[in-house]
C-alpha atoms as a PDB file:
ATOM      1  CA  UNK A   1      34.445 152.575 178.703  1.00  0.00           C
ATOM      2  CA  UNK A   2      35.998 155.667 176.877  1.00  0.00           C
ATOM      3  CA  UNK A   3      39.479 155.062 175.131  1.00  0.00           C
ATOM      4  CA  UNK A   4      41.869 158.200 175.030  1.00  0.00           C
ATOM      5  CA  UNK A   5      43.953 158.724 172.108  1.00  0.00           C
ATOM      6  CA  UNK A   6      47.369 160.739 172.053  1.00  0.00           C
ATOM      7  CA  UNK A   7      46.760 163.694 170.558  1.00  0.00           C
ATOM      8  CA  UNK A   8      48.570 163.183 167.039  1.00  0.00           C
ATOM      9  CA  UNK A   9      46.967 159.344 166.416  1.00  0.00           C
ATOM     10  CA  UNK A  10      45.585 160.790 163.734  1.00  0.00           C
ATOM     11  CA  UNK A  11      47.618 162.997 162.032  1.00  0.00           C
ATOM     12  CA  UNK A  12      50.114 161.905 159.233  1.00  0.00           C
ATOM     13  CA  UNK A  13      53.570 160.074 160.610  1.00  0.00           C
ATOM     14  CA  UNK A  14      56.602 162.641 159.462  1.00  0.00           C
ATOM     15  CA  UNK A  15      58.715 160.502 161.643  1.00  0.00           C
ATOM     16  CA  UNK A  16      61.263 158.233 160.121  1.00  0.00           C
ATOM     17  CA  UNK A  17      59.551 154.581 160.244  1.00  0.00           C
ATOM     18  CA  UNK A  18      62.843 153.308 161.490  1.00  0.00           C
ATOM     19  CA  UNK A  19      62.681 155.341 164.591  1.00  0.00           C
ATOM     20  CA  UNK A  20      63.335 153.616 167.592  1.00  0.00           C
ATOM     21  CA  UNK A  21      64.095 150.516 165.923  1.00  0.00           C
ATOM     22  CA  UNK A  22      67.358 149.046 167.397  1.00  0.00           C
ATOM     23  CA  UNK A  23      69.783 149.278 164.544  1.00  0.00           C
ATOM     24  CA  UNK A  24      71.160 145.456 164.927  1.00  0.00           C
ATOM     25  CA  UNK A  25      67.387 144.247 163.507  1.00  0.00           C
ATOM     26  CA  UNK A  26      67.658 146.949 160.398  1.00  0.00           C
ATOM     27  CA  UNK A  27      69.179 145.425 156.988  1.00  0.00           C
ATOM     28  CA  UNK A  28      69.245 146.980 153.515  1.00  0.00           C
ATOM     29  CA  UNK A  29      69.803 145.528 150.136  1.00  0.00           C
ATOM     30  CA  UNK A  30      70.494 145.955 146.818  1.00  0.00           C
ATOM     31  CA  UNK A  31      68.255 144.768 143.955  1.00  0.00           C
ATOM     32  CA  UNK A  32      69.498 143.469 140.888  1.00  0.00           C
ATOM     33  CA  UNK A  33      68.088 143.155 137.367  1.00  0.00           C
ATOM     34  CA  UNK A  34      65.477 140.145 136.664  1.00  0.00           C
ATOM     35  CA  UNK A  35      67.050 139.513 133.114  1.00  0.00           C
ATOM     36  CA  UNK A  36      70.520 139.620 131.567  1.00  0.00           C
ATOM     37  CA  UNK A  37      71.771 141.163 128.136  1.00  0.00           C
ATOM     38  CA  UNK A  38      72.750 139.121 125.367  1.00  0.00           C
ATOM     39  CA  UNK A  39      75.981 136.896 126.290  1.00  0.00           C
ATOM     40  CA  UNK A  40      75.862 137.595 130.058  1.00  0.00           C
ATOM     41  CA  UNK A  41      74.660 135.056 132.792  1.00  0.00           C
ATOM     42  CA  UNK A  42      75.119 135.302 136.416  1.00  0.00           C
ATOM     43  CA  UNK A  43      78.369 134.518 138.370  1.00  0.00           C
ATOM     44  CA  UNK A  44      78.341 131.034 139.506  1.00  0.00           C
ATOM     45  CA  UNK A  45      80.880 131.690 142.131  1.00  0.00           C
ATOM     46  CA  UNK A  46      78.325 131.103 145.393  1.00  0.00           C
ATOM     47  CA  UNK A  47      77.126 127.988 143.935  1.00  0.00           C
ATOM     48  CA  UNK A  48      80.471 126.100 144.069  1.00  0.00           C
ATOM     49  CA  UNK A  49      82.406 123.949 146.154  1.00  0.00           C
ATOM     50  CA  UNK A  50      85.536 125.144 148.091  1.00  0.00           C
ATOM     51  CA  UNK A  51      87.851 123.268 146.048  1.00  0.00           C
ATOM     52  CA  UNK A  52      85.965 124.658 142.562  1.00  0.00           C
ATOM     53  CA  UNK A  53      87.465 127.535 143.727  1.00  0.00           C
ATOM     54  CA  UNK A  54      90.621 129.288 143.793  1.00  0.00           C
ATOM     55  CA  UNK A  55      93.381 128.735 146.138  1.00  0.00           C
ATOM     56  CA  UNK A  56      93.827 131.209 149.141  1.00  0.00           C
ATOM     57  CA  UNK A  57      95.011 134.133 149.753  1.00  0.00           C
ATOM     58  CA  UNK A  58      93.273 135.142 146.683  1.00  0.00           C
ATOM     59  CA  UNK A  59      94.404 138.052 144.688  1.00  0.00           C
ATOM     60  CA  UNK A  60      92.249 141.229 145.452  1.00  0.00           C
ATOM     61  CA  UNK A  61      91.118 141.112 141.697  1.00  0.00           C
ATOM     62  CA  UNK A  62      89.207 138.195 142.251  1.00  0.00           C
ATOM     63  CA  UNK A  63      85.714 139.002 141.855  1.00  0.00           C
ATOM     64  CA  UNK A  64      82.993 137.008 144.370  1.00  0.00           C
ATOM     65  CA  UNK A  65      80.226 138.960 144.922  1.00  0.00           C
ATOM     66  CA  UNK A  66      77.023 136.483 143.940  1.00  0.00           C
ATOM     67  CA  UNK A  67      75.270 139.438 142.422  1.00  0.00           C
ATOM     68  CA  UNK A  68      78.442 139.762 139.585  1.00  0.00           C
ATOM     69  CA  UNK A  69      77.189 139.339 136.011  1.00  0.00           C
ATOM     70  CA  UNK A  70      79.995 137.285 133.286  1.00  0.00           C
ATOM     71  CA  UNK A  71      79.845 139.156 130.019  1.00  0.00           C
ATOM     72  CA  UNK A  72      81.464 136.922 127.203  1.00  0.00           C
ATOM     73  CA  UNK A  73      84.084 139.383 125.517  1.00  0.00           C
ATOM     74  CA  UNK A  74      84.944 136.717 122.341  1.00  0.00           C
ATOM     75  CA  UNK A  75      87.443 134.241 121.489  1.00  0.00           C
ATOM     76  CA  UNK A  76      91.114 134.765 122.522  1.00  0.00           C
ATOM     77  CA  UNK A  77      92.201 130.964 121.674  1.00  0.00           C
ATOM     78  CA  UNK A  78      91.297 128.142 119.714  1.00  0.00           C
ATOM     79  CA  UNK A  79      92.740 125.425 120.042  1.00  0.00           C
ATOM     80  CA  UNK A  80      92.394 120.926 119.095  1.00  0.00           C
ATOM     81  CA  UNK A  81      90.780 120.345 122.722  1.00  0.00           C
ATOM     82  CA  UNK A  82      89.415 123.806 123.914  1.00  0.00           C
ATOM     83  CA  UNK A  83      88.786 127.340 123.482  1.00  0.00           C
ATOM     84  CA  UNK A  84      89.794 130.275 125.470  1.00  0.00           C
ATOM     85  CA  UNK A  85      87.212 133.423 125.676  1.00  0.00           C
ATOM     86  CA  UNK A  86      87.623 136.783 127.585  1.00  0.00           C
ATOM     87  CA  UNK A  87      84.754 137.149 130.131  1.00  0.00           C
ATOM     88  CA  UNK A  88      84.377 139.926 131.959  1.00  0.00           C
ATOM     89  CA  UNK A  89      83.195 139.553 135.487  1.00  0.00           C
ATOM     90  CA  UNK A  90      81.659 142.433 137.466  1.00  0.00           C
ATOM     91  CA  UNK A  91      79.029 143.316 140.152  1.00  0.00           C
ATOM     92  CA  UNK A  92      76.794 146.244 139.133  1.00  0.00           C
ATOM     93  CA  UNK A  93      76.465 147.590 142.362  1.00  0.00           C
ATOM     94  CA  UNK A  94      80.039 147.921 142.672  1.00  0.00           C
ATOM     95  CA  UNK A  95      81.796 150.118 139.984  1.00  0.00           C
ATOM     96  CA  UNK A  96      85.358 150.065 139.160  1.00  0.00           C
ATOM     97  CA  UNK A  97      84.888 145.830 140.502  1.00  0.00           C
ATOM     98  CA  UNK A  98      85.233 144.755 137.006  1.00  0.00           C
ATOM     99  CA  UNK A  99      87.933 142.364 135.908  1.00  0.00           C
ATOM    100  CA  UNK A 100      88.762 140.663 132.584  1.00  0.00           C
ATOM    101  CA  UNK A 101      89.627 136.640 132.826  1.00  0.00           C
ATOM    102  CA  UNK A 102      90.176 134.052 130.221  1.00  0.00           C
ATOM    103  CA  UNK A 103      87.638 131.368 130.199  1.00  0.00           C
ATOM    104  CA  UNK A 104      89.220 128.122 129.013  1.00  0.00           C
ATOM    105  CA  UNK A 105      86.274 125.349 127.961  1.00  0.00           C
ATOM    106  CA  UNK A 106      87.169 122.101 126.618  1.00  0.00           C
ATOM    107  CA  UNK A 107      85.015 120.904 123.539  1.00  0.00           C
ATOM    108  CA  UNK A 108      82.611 118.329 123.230  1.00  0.00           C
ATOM    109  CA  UNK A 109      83.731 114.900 122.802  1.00  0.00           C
ATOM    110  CA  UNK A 110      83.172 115.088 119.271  1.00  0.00           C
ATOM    111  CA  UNK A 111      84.736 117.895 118.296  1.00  0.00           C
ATOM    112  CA  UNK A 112      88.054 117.127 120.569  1.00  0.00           C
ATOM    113  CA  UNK A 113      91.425 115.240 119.853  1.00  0.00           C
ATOM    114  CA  UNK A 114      93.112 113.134 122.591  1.00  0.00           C
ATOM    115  CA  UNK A 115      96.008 113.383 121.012  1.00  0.00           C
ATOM    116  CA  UNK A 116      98.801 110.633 122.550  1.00  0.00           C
ATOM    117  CA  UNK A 117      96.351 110.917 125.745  1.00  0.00           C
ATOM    118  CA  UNK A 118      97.029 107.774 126.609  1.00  0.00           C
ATOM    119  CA  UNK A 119     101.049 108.433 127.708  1.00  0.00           C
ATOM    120  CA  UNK A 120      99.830 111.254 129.692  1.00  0.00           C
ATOM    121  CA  UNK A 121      97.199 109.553 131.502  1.00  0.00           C
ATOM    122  CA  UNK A 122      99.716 106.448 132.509  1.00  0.00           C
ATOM    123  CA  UNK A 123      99.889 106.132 136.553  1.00  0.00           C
ATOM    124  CA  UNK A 124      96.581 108.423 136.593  1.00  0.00           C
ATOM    125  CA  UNK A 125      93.874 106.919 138.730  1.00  0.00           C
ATOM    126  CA  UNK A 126      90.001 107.611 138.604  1.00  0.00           C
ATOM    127  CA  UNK A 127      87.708 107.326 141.336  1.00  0.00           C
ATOM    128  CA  UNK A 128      85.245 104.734 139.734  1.00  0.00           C
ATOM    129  CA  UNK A 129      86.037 101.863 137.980  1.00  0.00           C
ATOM    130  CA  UNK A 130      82.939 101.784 135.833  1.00  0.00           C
ATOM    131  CA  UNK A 131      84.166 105.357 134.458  1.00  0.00           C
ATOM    132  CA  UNK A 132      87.725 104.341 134.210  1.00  0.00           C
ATOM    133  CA  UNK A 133      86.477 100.816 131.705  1.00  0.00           C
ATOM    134  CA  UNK A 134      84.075 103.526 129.707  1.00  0.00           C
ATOM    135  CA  UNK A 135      86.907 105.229 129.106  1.00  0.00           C
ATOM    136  CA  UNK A 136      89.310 102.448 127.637  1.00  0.00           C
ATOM    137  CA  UNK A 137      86.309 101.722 125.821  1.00  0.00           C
ATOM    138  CA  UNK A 138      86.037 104.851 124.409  1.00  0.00           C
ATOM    139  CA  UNK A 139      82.224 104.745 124.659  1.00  0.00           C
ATOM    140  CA  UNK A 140      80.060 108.163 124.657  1.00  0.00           C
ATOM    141  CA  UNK A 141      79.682 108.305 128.258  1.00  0.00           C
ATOM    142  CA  UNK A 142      83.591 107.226 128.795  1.00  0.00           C
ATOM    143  CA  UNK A 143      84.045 110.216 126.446  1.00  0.00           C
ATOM    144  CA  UNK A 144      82.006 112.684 128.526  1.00  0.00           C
ATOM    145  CA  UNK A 145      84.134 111.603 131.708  1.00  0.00           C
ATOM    146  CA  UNK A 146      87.385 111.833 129.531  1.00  0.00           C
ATOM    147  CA  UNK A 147      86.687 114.944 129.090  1.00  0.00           C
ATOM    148  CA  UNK A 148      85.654 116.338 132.531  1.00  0.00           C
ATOM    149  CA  UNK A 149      88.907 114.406 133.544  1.00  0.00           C
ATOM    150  CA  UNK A 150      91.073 116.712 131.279  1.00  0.00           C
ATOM    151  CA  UNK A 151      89.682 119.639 132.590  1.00  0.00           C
ATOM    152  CA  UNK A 152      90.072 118.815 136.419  1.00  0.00           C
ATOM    153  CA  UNK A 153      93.382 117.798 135.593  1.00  0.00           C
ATOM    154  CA  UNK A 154      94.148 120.919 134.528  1.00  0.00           C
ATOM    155  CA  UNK A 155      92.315 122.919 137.120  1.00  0.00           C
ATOM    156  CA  UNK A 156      94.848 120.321 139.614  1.00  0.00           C
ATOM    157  CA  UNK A 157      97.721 121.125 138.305  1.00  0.00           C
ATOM    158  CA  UNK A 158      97.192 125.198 138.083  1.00  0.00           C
ATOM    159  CA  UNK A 159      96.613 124.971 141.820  1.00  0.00           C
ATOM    160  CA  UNK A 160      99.499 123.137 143.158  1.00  0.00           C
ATOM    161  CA  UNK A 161     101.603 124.843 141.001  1.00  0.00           C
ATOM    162  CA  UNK A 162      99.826 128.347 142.050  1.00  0.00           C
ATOM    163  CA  UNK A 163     100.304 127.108 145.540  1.00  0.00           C
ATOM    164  CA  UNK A 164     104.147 126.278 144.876  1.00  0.00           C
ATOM    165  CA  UNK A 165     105.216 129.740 143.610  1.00  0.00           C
ATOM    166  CA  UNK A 166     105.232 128.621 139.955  1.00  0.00           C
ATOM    167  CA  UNK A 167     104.886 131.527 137.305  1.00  0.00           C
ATOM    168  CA  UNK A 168     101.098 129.991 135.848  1.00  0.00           C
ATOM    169  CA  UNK A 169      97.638 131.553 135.463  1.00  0.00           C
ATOM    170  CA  UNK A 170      95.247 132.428 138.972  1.00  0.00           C
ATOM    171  CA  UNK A 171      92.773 129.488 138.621  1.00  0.00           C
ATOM    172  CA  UNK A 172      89.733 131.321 139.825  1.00  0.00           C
ATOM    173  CA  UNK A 173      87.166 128.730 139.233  1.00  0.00           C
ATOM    174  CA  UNK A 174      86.456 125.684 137.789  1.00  0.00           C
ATOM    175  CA  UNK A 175      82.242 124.478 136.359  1.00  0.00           C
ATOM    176  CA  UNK A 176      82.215 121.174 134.564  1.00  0.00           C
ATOM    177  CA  UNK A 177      84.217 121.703 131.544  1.00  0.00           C
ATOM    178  CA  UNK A 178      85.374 125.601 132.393  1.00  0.00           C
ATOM    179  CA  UNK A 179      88.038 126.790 133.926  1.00  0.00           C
ATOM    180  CA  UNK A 180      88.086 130.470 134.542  1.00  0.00           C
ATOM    181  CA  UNK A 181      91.665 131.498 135.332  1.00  0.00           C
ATOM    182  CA  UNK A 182      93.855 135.271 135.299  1.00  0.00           C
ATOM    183  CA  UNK A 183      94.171 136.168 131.948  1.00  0.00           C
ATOM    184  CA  UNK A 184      97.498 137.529 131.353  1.00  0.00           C
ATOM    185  CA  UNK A 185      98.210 140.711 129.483  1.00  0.00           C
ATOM    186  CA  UNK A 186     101.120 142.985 128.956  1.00  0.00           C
ATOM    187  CA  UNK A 187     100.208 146.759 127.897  1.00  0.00           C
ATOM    188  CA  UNK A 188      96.756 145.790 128.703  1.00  0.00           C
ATOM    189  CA  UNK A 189      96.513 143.144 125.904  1.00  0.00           C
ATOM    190  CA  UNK A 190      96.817 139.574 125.858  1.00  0.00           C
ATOM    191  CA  UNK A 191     100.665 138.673 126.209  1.00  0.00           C
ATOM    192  CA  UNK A 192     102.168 136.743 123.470  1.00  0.00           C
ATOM    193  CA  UNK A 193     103.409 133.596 123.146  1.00  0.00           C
ATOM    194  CA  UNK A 194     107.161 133.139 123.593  1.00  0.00           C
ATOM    195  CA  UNK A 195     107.637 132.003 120.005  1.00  0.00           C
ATOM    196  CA  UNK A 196     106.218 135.350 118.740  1.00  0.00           C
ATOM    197  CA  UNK A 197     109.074 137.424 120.464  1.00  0.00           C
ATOM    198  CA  UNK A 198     112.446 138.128 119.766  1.00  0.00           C
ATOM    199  CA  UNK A 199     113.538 140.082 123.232  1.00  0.00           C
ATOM    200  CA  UNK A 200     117.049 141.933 124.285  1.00  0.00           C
ATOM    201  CA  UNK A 201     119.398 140.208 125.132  1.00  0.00           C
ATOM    202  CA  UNK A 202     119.297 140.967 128.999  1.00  0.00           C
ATOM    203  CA  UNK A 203     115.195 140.140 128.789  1.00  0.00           C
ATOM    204  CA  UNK A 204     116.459 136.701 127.075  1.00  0.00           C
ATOM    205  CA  UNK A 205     118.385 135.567 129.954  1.00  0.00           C
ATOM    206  CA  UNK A 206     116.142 136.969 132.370  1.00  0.00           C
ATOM    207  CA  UNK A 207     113.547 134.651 130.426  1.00  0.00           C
ATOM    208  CA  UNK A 208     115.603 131.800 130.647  1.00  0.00           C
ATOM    209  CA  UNK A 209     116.608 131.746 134.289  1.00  0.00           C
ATOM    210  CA  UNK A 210     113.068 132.033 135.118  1.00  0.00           C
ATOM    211  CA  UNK A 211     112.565 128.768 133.058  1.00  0.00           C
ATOM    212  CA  UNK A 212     115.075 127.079 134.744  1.00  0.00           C
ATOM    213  CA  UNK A 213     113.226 127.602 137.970  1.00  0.00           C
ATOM    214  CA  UNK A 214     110.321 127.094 137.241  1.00  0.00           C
ATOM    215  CA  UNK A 215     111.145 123.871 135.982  1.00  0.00           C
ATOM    216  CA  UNK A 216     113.377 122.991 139.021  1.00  0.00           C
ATOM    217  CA  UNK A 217     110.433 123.842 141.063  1.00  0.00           C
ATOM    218  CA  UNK A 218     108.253 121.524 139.283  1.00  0.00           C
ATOM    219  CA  UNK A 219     110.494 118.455 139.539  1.00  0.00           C
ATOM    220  CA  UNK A 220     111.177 118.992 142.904  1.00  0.00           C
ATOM    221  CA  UNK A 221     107.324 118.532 143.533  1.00  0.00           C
ATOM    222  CA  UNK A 222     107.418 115.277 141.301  1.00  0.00           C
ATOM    223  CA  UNK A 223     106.154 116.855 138.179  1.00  0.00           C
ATOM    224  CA  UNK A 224     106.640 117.314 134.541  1.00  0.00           C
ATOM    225  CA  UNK A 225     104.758 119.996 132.173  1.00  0.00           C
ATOM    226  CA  UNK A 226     104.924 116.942 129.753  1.00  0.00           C
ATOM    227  CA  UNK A 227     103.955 119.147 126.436  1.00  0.00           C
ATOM    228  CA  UNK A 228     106.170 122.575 127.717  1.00  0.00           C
ATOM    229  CA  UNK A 229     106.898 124.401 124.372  1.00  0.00           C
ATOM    230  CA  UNK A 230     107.576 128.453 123.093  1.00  0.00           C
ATOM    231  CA  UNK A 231     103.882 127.987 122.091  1.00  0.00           C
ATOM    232  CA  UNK A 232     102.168 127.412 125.497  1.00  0.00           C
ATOM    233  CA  UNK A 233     104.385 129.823 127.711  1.00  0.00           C
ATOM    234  CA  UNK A 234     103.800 133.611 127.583  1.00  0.00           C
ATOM    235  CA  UNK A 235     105.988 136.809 127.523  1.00  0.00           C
ATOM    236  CA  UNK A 236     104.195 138.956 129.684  1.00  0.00           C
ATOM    237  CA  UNK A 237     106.774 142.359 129.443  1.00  0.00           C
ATOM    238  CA  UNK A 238     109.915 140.801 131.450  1.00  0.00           C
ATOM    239  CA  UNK A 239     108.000 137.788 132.917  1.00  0.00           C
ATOM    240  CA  UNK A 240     107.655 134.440 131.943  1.00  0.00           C
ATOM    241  CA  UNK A 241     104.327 132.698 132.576  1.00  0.00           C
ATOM    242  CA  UNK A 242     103.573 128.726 131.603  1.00  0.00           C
ATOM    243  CA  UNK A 243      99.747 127.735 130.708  1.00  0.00           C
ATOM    244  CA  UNK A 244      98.255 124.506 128.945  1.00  0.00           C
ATOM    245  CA  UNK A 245      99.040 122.295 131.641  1.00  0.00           C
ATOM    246  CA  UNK A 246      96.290 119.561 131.654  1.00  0.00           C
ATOM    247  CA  UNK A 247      98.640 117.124 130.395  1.00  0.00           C
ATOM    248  CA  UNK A 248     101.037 117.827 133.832  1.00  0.00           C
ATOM    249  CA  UNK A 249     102.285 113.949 134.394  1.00  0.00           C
ATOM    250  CA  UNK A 250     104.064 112.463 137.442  1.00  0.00           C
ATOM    251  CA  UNK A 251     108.008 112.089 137.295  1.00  0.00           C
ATOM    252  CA  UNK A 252     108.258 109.284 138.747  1.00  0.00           C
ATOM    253  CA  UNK A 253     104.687 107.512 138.157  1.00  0.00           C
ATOM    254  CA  UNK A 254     104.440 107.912 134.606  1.00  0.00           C
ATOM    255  CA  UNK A 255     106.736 105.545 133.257  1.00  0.00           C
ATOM    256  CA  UNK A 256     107.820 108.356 130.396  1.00  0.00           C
ATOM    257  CA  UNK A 257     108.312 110.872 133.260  1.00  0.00           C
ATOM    258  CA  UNK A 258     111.979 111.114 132.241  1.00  0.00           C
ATOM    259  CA  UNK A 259     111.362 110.991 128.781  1.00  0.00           C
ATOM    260  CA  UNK A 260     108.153 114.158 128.651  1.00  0.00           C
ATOM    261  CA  UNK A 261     111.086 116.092 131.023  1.00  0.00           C
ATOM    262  CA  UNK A 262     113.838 115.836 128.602  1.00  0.00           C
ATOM    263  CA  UNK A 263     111.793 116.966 125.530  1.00  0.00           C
ATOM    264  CA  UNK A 264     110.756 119.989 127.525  1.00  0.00           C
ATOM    265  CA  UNK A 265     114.189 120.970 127.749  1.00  0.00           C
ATOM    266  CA  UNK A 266     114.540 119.608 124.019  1.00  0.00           C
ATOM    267  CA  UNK A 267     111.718 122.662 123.414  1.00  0.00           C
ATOM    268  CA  UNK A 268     112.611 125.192 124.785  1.00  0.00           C
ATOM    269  CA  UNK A 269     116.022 124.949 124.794  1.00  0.00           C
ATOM    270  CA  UNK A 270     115.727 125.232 121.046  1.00  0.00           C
ATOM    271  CA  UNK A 271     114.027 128.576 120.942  1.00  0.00           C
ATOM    272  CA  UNK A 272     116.404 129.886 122.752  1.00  0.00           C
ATOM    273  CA  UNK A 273     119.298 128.645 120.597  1.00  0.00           C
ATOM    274  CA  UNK A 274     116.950 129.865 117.806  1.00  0.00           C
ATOM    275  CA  UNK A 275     117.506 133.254 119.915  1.00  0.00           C
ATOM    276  CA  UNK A 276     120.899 133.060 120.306  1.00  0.00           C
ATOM    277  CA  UNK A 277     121.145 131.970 123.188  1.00  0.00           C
ATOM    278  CA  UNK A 278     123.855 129.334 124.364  1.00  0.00           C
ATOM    279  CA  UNK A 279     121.930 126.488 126.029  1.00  0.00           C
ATOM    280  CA  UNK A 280     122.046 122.663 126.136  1.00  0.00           C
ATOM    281  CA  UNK A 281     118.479 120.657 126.765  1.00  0.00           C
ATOM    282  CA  UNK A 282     121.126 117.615 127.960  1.00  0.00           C
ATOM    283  CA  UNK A 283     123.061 120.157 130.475  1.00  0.00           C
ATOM    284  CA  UNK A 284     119.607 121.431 131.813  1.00  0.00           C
ATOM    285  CA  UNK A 285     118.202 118.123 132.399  1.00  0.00           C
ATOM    286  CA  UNK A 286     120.876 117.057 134.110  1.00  0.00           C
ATOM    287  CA  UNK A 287     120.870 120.353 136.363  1.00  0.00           C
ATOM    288  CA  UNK A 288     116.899 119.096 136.656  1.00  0.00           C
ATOM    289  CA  UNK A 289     117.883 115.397 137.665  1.00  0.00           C
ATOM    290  CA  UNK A 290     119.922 116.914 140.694  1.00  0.00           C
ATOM    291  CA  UNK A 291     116.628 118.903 141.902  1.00  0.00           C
ATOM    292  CA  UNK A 292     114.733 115.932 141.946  1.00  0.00           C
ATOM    293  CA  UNK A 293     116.393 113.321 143.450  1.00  0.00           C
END
C-alpha cells in the first residue's frame, strides 16, 4: 500500500505555527528574572490573605501585580518600637507602575519598649488564652505575640479609620511584623511633622478644623488615638494626616478612654496655642463628648 504525501510535506514550514489555532487556547507570558539585586525581594502581595490586604476600592497607585519586585530605599523613621523604610514597589514589565511606600516594621522583642502598654491594651482581648498568660508573663514567646499584637493593632485601626473617611495612611499590606502603608509626601518628599511647621495663618485654621473632625469622627466610632501629638500627625501642604496609631484604644472599653481623649486635646491644643492660635483642650473635649454620646 502506497501513501501519498501533499506536495510541500517536506519542505520547510514558513507558516506561522499558530495558524489555525483557535485564539481562546493561545496564552503568552512574560518571564521574569531568576535572581534579585541587592535589597530587593519579590512582592508578597499574591501570597496574602484578603484581610492582609488593603481595604477596597483601592487607590489606583496600589501596586499588585505578583511579578512586582520591593526595592528597600533606606530609613525614613526610627523610632522606640519600629522603624519606617521607603520601599519601592514596581513590576518590571510594566514601566511607569512604580510607587514609593513607607514600610513600618516593629523591632524585635529585645530591642522594643512597651512603654505604659499595659493602659492601652486594657479591654483588648486575644484569641488564645495560652498567648494572652505568655504575655502577662512576659515570657519570650509572650513577647513574640506582644509584638505581632502591636502590629495588627495598628494595621486594625488604619483600616477602620481608612474605611471611615479619617485623614491616615493607605494600609496596603500587612506580613507578620510589617505594615506597608501610603507614604505621604508634600513636594515629592516626605511631609513633616506638625511640630516642625509654623504655617499662615489661614493654613493654621484650616489645620485645626481638620483636627477637630477627625477627632469627632473617631469618637463617634468609639475610639481614641490615645498617644495623638504634633509629633505623630503630618503637614502634608494644606492637609492634615494622623499616623502611629497602634496604641488606638476603645472610648468606652478602656477604662482611661476619657482620660487618653482629653490629653489628645491637651496635645495638640498646645501646639496650636504655641502657634497662636486661640484654642481650649477643655472646650474641644467637651465639643468631642457631644459627638459621642
Amino acid at each position: 500500500m502506497t501513501h501519498t504525501f501533499p506536495e510541500d510535506f517536506l519542505r520547510p514550514d514558513d507558516r506561522s505555527p499558530l495558524e489555525g489555532i483557535d485564539d481562546a487556547f493561545v496564552f503568552s507570558y512574560d518571564t521574569y528574572a531568576d535572581e534579585l539585586g541587592e535589597h530587593q525581594r519579590w512582592s508578597r502581595w499574591e501570597d496574602l490573605e484578603a484581610l492582609m490586604k488593603g481595604p477596597e476600592p483601592r487607590p489606583d497607585w496600589v501596586v499588585t501585580s505578583s511579578g512586582a519586585i520591593d526595592t528597600e530605599l533606606g530609613v525614613l523613621k526610627t523610632g522606640k518600637e519600629a522603624d519606617v523604610f521607603l520601599v519601592e514597589r514596581e513590576d518590571p514589565h510594566r514601566p511607569g507602575s512604580a510607587v514609593v511606600m513607607a514600610a513600618k516594621r516593629y523591632r524585635s522583642t529585645d530591642h522594643r519598649t512597651f512603654h505604659r502598654a499595659a493602659s492601652y491594651t486594657e479591654g483588648r482581648s486575644m484569641k488564645r488564652s495560652r498567648d494572652e498568660r505568655a504575655v502577662k508573663r512576659k515570657s519570650t514567646w509572650g513577647k513574640q505575640v506582644a509584638a505581632g499584637e502591636w502590629a495588627i493593632s495598628e494595621w486594625n485601626a488604619l483600616r477602620r479609620c481608612w474605611e471611615l473617611g479619617l485623614p491616615v495612611p493607605y494600609p496596603v499590606q500587612i506580613d507578620e511584623t510589617e505594615i506597608m502603608m501610603e507614604w505621604i509626601t508634600h513636594d515629592g518628599e516626605t511631609a513633616p511633622r506638625l511640630a516642625q511647621v509654623r504655617p499662615e495663618r489661614e493654613v493654621l485654621e484650616g489645620y485645626y478644623e481638620q483636627l477637630r473632625d477627625a477627632l469627632a469622627a473617631l469618637v463617634q466610632a468609639g475610639l481614641v488615638h490615645g498617644d495623638l501629638s504634633p509629633y505623630n500627625t503630618l503637614a502634608a501642604g494644606d492637609r492634615l494626616v494622623v499616623i502611629d496609631l497602634p496604641q488606638v484604644v476603645d472610648l468606652v472599653g478602656n477604662p482611661q478612654g476619657m482620660d487618653f481623649l482629653l490629653r489628645d486635646c491637651a496635645n495638640m491644643c498646645a501646639w496650636f496655642r504655641s502657634r497662636g492660635l486661640a484654642v481650649d483642650e477643655q472646650e474641644l473635649f467637651g465639643e468631642l463628648m457631644a459627638h459621642a454620646f
